[in-house]
C-alpha atoms as a PDB file:
ATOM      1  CA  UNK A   1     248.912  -4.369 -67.750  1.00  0.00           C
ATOM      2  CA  UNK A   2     245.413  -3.270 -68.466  1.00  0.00           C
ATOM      3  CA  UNK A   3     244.970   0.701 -70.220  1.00  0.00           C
ATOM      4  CA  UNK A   4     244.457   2.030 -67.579  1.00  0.00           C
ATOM      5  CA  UNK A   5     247.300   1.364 -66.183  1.00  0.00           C
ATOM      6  CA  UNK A   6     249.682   2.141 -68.393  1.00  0.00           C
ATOM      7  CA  UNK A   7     248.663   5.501 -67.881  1.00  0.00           C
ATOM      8  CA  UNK A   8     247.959   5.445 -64.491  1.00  0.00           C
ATOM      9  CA  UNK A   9     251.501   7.538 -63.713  1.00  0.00           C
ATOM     10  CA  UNK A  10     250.297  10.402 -66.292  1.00  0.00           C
ATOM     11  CA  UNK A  11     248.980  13.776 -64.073  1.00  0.00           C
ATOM     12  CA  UNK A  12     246.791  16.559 -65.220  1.00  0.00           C
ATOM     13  CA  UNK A  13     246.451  15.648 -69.111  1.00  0.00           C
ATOM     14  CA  UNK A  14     243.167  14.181 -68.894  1.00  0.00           C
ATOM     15  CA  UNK A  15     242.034  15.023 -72.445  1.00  0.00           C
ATOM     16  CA  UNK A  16     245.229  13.395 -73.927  1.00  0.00           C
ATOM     17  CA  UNK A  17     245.063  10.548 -72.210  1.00  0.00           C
ATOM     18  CA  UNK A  18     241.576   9.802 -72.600  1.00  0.00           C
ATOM     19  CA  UNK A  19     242.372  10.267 -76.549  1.00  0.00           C
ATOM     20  CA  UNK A  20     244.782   7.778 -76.456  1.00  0.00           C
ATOM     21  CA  UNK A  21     243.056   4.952 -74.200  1.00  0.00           C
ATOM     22  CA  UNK A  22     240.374   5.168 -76.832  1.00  0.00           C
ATOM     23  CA  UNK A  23     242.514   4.808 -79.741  1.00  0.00           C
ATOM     24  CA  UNK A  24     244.106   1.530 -77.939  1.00  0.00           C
ATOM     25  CA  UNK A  25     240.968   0.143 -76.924  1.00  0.00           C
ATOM     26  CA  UNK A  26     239.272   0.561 -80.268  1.00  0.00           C
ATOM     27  CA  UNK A  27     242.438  -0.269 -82.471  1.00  0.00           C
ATOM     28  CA  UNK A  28     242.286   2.818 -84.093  1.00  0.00           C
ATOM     29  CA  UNK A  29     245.574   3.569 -83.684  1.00  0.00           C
ATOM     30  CA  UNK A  30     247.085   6.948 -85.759  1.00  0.00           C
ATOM     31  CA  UNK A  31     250.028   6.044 -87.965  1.00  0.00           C
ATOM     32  CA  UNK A  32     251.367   9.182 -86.265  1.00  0.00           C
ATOM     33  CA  UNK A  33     251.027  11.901 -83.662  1.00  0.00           C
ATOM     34  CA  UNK A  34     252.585  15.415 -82.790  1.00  0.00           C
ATOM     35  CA  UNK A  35     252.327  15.640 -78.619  1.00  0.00           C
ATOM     36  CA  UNK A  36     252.453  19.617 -78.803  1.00  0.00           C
ATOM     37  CA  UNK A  37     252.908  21.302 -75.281  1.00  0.00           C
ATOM     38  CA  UNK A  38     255.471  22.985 -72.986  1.00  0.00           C
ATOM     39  CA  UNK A  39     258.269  21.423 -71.427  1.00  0.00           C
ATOM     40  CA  UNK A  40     257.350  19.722 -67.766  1.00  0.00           C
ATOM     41  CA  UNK A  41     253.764  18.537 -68.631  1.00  0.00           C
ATOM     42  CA  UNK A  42     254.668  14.536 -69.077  1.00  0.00           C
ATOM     43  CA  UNK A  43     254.605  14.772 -73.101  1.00  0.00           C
ATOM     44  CA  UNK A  44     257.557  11.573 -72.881  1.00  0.00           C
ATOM     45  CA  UNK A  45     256.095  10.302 -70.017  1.00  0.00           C
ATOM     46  CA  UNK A  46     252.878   9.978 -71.709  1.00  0.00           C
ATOM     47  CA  UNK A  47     254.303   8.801 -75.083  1.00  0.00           C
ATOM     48  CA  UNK A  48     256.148   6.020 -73.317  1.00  0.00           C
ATOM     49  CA  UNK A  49     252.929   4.738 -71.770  1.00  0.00           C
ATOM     50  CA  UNK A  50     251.242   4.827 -75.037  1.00  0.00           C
ATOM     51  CA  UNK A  51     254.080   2.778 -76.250  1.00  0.00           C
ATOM     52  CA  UNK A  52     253.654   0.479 -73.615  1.00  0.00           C
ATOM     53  CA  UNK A  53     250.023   0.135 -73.876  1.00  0.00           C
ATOM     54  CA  UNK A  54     250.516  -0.864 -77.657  1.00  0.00           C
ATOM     55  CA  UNK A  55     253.368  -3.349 -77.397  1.00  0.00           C
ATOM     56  CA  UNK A  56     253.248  -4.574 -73.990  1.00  0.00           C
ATOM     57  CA  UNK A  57     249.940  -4.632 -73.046  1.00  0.00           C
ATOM     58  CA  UNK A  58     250.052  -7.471 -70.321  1.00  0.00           C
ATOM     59  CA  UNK A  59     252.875  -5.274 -68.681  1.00  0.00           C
ATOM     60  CA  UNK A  60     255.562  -7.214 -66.242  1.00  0.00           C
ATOM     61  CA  UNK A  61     258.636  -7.197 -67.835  1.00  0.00           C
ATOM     62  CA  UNK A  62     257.573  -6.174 -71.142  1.00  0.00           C
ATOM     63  CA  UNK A  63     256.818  -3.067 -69.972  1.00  0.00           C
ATOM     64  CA  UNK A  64     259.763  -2.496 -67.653  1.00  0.00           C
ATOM     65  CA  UNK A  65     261.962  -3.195 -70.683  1.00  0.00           C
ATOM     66  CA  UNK A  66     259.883  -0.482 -72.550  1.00  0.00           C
ATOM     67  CA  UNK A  67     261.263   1.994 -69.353  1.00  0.00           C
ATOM     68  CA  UNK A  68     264.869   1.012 -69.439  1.00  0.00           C
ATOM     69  CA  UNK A  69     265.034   1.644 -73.138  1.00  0.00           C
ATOM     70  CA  UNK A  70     265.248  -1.772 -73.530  1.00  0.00           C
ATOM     71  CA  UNK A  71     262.413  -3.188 -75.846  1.00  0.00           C
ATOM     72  CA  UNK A  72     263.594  -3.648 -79.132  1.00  0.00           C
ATOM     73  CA  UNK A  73     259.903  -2.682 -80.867  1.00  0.00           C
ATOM     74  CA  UNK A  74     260.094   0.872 -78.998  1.00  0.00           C
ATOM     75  CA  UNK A  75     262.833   3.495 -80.258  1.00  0.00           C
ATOM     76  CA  UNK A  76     263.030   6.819 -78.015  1.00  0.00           C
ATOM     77  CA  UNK A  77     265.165   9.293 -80.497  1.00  0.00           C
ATOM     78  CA  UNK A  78     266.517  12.084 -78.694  1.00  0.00           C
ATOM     79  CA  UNK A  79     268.601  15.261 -80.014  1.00  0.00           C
ATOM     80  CA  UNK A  80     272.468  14.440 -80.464  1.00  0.00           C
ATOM     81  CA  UNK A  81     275.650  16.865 -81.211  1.00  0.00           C
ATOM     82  CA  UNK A  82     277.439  16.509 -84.088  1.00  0.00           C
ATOM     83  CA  UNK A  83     279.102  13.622 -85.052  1.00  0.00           C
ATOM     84  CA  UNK A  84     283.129  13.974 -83.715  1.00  0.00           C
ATOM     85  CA  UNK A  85     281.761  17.255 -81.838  1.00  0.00           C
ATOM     86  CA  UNK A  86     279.985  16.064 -78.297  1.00  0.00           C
ATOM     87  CA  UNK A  87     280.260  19.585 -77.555  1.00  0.00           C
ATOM     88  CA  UNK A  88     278.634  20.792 -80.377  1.00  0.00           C
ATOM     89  CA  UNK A  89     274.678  21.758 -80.718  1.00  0.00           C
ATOM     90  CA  UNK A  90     271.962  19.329 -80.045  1.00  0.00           C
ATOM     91  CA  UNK A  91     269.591  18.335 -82.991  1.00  0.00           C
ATOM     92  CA  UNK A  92     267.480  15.852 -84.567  1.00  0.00           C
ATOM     93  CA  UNK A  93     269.584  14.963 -87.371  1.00  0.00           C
ATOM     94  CA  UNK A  94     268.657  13.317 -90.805  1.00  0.00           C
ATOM     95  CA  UNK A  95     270.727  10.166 -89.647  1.00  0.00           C
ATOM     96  CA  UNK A  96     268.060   9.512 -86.827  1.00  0.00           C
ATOM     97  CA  UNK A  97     264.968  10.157 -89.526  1.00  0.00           C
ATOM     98  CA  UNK A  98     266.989   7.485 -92.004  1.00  0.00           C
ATOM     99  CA  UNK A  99     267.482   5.221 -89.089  1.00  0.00           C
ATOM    100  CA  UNK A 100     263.673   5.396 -88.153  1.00  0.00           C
ATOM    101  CA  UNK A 101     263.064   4.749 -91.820  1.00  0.00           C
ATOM    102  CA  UNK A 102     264.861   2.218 -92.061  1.00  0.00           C
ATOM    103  CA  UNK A 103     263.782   0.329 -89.103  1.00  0.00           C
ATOM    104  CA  UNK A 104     260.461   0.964 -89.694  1.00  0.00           C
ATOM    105  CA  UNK A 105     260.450  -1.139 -93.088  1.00  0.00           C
ATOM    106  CA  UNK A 106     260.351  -4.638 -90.956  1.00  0.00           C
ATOM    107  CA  UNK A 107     257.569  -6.031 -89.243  1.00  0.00           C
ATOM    108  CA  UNK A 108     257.886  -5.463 -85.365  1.00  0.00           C
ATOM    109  CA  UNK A 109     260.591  -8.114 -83.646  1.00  0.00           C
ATOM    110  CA  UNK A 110     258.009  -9.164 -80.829  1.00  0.00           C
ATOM    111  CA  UNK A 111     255.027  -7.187 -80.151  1.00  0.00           C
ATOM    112  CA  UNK A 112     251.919  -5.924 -82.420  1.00  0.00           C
ATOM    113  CA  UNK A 113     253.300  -2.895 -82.826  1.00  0.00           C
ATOM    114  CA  UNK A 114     256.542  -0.698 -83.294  1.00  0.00           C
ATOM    115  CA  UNK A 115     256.767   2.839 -82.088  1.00  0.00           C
ATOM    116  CA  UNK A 116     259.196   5.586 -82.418  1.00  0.00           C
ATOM    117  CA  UNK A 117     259.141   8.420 -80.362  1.00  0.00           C
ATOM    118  CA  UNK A 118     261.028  12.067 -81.142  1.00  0.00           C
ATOM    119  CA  UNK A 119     261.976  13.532 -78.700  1.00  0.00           C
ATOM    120  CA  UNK A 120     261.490  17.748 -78.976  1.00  0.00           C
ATOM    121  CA  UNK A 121     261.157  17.288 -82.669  1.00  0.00           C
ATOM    122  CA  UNK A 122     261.676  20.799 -82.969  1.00  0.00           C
ATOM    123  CA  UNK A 123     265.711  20.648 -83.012  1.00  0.00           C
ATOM    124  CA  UNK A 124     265.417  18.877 -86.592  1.00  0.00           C
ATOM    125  CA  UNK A 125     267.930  20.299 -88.552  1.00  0.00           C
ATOM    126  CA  UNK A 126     266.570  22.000 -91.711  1.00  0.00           C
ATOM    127  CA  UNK A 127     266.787  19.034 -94.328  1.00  0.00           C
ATOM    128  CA  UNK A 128     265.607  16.435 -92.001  1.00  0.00           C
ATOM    129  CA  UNK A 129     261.490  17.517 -91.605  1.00  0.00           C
ATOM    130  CA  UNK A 130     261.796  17.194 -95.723  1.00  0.00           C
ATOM    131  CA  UNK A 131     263.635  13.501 -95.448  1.00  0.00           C
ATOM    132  CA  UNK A 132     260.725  12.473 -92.404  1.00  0.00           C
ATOM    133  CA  UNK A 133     257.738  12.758 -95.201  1.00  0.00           C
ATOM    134  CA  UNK A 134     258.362  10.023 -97.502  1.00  0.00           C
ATOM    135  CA  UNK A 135     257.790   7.731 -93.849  1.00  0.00           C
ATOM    136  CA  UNK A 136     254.901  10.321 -92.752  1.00  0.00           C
ATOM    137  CA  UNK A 137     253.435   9.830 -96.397  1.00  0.00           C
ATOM    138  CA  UNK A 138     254.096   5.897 -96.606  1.00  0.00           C
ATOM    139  CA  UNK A 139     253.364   4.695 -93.335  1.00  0.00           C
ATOM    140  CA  UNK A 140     254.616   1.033 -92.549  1.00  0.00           C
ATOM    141  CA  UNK A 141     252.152  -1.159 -90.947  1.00  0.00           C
ATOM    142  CA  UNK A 142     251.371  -1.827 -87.330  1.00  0.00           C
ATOM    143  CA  UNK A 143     254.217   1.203 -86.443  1.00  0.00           C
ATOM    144  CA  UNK A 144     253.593   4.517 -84.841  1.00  0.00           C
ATOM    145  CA  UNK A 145     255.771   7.816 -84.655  1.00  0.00           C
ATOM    146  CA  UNK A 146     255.465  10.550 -81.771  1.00  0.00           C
ATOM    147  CA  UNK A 147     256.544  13.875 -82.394  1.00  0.00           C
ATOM    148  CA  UNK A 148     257.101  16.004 -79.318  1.00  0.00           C
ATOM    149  CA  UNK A 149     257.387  19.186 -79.819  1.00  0.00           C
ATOM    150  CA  UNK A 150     256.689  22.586 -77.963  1.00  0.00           C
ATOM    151  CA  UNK A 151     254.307  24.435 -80.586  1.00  0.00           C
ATOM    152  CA  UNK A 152     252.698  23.188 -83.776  1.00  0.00           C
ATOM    153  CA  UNK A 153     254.602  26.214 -86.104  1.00  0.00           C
ATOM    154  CA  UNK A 154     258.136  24.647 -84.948  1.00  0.00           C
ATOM    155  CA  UNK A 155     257.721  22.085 -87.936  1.00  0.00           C
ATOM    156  CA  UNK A 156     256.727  22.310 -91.453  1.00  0.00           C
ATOM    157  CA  UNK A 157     252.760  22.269 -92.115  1.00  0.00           C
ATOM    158  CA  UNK A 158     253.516  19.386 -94.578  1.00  0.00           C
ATOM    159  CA  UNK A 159     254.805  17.115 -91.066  1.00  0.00           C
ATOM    160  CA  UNK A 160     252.350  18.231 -88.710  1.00  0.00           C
ATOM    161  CA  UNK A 161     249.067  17.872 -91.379  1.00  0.00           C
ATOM    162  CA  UNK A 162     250.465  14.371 -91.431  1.00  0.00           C
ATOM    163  CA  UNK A 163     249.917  13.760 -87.613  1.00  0.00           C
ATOM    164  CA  UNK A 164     246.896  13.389 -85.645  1.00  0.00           C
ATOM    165  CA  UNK A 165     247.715  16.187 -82.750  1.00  0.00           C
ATOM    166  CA  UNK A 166     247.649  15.789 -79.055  1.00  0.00           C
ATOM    167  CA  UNK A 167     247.224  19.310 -76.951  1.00  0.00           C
ATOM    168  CA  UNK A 168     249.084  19.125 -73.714  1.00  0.00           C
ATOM    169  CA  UNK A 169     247.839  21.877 -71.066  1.00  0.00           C
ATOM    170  CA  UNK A 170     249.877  23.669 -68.655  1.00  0.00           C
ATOM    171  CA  UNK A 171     249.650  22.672 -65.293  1.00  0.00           C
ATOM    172  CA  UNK A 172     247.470  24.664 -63.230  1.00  0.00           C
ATOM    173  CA  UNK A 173     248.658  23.636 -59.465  1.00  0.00           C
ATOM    174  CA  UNK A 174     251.715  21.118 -58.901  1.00  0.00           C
ATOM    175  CA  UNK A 175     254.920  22.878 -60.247  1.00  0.00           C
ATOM    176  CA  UNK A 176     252.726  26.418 -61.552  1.00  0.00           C
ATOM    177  CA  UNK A 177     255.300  28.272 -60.517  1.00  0.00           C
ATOM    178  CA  UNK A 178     257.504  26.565 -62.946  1.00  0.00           C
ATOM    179  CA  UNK A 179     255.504  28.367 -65.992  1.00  0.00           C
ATOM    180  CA  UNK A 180     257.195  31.720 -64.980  1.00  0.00           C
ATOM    181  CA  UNK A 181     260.563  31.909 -65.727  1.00  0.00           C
ATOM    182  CA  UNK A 182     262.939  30.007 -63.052  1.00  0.00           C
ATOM    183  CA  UNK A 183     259.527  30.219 -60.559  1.00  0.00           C
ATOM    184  CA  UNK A 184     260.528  33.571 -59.455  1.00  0.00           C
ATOM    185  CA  UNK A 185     258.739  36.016 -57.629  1.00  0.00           C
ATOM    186  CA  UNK A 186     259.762  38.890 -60.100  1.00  0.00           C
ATOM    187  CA  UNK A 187     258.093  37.418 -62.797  1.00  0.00           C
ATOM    188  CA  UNK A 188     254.926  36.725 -60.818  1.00  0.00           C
ATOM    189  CA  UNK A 189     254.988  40.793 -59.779  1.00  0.00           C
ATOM    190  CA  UNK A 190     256.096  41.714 -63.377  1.00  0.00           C
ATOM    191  CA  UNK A 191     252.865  39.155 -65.100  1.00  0.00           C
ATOM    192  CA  UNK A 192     250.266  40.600 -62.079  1.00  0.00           C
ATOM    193  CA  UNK A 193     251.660  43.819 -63.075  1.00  0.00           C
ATOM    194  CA  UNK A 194     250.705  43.987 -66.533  1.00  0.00           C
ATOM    195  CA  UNK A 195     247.448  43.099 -65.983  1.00  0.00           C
ATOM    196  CA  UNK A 196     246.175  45.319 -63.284  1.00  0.00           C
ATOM    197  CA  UNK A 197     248.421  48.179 -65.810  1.00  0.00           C
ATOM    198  CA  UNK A 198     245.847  47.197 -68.541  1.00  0.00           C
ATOM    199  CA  UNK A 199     242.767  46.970 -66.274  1.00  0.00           C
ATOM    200  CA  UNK A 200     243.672  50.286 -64.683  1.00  0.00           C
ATOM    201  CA  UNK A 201     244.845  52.097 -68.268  1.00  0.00           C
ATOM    202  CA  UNK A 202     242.243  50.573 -70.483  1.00  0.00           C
ATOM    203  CA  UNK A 203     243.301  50.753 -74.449  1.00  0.00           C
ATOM    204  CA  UNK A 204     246.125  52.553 -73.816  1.00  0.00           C
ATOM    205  CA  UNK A 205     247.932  50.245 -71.257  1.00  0.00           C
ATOM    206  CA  UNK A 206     246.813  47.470 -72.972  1.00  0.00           C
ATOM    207  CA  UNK A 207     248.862  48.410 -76.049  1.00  0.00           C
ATOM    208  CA  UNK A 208     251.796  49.257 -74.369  1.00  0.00           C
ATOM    209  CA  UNK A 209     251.505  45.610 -72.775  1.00  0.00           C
ATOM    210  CA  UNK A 210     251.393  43.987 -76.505  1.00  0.00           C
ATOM    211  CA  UNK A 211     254.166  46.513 -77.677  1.00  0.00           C
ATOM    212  CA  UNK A 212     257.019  45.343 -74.677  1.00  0.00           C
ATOM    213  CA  UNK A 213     255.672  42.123 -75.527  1.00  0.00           C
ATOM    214  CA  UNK A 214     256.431  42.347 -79.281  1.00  0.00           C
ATOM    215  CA  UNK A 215     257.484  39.048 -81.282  1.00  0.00           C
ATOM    216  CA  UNK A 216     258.501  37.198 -77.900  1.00  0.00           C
ATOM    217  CA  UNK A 217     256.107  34.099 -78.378  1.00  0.00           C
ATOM    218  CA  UNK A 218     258.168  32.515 -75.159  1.00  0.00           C
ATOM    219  CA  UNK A 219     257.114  35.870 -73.043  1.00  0.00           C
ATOM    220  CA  UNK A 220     253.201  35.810 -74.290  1.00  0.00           C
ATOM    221  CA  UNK A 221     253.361  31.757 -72.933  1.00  0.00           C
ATOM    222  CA  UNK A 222     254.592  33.488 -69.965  1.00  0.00           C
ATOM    223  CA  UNK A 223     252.130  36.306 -69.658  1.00  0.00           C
ATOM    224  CA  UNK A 224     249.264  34.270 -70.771  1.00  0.00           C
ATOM    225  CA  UNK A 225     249.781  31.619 -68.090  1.00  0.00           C
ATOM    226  CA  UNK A 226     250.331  34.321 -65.181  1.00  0.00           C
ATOM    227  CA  UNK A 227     246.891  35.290 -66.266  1.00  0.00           C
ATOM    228  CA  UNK A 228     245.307  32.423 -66.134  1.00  0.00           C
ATOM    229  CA  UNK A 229     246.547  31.383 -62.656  1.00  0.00           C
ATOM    230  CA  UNK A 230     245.529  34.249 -61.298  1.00  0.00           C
ATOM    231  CA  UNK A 231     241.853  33.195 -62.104  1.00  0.00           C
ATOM    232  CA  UNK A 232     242.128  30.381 -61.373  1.00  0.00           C
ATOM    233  CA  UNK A 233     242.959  31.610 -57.938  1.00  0.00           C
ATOM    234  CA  UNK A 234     240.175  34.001 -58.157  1.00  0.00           C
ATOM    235  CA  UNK A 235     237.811  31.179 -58.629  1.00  0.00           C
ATOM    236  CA  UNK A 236     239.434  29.356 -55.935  1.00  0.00           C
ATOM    237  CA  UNK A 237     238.397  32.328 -53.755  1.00  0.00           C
ATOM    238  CA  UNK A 238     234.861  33.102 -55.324  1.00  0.00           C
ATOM    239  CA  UNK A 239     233.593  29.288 -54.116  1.00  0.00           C
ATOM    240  CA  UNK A 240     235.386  29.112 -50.945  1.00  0.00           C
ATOM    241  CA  UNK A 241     238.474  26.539 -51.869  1.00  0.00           C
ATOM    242  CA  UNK A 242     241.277  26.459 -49.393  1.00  0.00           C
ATOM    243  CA  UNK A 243     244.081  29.344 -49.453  1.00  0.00           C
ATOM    244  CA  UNK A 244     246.616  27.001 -49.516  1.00  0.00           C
ATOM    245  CA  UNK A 245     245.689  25.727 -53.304  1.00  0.00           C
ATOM    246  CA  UNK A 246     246.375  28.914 -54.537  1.00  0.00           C
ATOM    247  CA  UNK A 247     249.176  29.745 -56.615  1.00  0.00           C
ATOM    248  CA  UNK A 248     249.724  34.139 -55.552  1.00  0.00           C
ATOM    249  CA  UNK A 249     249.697  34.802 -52.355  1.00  0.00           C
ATOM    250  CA  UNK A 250     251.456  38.516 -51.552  1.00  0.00           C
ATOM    251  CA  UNK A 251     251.926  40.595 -54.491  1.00  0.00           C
ATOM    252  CA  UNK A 252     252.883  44.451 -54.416  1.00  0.00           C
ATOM    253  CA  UNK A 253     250.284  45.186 -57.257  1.00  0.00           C
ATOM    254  CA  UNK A 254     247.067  43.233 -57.559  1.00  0.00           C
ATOM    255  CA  UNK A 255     244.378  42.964 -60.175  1.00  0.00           C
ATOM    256  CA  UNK A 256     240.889  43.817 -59.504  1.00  0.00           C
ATOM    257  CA  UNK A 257     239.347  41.284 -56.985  1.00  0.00           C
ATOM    258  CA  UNK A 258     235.902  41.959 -57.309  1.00  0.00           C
ATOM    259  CA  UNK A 259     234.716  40.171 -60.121  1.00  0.00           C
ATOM    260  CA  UNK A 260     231.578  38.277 -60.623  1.00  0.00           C
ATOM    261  CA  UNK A 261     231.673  34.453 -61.231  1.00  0.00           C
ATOM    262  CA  UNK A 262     230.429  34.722 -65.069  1.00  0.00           C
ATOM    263  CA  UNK A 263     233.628  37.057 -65.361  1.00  0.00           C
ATOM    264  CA  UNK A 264     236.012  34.855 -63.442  1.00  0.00           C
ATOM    265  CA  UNK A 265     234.612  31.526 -66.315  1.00  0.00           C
ATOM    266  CA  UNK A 266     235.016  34.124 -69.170  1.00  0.00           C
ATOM    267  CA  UNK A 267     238.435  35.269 -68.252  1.00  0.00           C
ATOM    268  CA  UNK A 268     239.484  31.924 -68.202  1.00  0.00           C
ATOM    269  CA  UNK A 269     237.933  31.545 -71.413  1.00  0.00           C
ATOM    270  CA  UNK A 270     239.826  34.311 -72.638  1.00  0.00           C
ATOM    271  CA  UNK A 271     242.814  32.612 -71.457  1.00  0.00           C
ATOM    272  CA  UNK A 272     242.602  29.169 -72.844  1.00  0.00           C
ATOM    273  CA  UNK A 273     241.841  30.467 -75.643  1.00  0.00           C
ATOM    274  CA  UNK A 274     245.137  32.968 -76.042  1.00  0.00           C
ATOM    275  CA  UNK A 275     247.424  29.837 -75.068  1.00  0.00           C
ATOM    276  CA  UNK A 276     245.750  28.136 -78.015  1.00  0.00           C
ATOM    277  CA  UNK A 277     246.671  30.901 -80.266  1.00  0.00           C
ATOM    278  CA  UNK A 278     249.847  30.918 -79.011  1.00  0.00           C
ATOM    279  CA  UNK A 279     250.076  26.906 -80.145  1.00  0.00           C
ATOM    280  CA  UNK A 280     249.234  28.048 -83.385  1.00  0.00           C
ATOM    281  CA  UNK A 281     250.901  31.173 -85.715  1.00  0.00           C
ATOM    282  CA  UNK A 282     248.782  33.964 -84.164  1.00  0.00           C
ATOM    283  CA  UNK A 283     251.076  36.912 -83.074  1.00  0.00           C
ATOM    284  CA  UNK A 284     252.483  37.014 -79.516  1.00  0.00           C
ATOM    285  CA  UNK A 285     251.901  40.971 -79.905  1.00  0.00           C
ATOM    286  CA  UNK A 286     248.400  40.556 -80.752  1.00  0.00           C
ATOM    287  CA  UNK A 287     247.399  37.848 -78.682  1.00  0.00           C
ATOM    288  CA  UNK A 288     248.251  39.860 -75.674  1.00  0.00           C
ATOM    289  CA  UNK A 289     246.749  42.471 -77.000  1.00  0.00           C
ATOM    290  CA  UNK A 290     243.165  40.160 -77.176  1.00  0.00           C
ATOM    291  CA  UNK A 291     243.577  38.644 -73.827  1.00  0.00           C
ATOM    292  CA  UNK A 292     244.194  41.976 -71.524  1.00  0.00           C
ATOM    293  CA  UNK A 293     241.163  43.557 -74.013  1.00  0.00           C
ATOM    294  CA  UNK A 294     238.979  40.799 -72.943  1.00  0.00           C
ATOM    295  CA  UNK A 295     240.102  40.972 -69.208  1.00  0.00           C
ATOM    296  CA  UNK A 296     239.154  44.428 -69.020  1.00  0.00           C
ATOM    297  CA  UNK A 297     236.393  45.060 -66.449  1.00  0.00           C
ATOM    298  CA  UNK A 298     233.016  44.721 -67.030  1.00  0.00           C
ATOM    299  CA  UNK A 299     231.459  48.110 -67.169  1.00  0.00           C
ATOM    300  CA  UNK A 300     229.520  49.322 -63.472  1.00  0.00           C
END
């Protein structure tokens, strides 16, 4: 199984993957990595390929044991309820960080490496980010840990300054719907809504935007994303794609149309640049508040 194949199955994270073909190819492999993203992008999908690219690198059925959980150098560790409670909440407990500790200590069983992958490493209890750093800060040789996790400020500075991090984007056409909540048409009105609101009310409307928006970091993603497809689309238009790519077809209330190309680049911009905000510890209030400001019209 040559690189490229390995990651062959991973969709719309370009910029990941082509950070992690290069760290195979030249050997300079991270001790370990935080995959940040949202849910749905392939962050598992493409930390299992990674895995396979390190330890079974001719592929056959090597790699097929990697995908049936079955490779003893690769350990997937995934949120669990309590002990005697299978009802109970899901979380990364400090049992799984000891057990990754501990199994880390010895050489790997058959490949060149080992690799341990966390699975949305934001459900760590409260103890166990503490317990991961003496492996973050003494990392055995020839073994890698993925974190997977939703946004960098859902674990301790002292984990993630440890980690070499991998952005995962948002996909812009197969599944966009999925970015609004449940992919339902009242959240596409509601997100188109708010921004012709702010385009039409200028400072005013684009306060009241940030204020409903308040410390809801989850309804920002939302907002931001809405945005962002809808210039997408707009772009689509401006250079003659195909209707059918788009992502909005009928809505009640429509932003402006009518922008110029060099707005239509810097609104996108404007929007990549929110999400990555968002990713960071930047205020869901006031990121709004910069994104509809910088979406306002160009003055005639």
């Amino acid at each position: 199984m040559s690189i490229e194949d390995a990651f062959a199955p991973i969709r719309d994270q370009e910029e990941a993957v082509a950070l992690l073909r290069r760290a195979v190819a030249t050997g300079r492999v991270a001790h370990a990595y935080a995959f940040v993203g949202p849910s749905g992008v392939g962050r598992k999908l493409t930390a299992l390929a990674f895995a396979k690219a390190l330890v079974a690198p001719d592929g056959g059925v090597t790699a097929a044991r990697v995908d049936r959980g079955a490779h003893p150098d690769v350990r997937l560790i995934q949120p669990t309820p309590p002990e005697g409670n299978p009802k109970g909440p899901l979380a990364i407990r400090i049992e799984s960080v000891r057990t990754v500790e501990r199994l880390s200590a010895h050489r790997p069983a058959e490949a060149a490496w080992k690799v341990f992958i966390v699975d949305e490493a934001e459900r760590m209890t409260t103890a166990t980010p503490q317990a991961f750093l003496k492996t973050l800060e003494e990392p055995p040789d020839r073994t890698v840990i993925v974190l997977i996790l939703s946004q960098l400020r859902a674990l301790p500075l002292t984990v993630i300054s440890r980690c070499q991090i991998i952005r995962f984007r948002p996909r812009r056409v197969d599944g966009a719907l999925a970015l609004l909540p449940d992919g339902r048409e009242e959240a596409r009105v509601q997100a188109l809504a708010a921004l012709a609101a702010a385009e039409a009310g200028g400072v005013e409307a684009v306060l009241e935007a940030g204020e409903k928006v308040g410390r809801e970091r989850q309804v920002a993603e939302r907002l931001v994303d809405a945005c962002s497809l809808w210039y997408r689309d707009l772009l689509f238009e401006a250079v003659g794609a195909s209707p059918d790519l788009r992502v909005f077809h009928e809505v009640p209330r429509r932003p402006r149309h009518d922008r110029p190309l060099d707005d239509l680049l810097a609104g996108l911009a404007a929007c990549r640049d929110a999400w990555q905000a968002l990713q960071g510890n930047v205020s869901p209030r006031l990121t709004v508040e910069v994104l509809l400001g910088r979406l306002q019209p160009s003055p005639e």
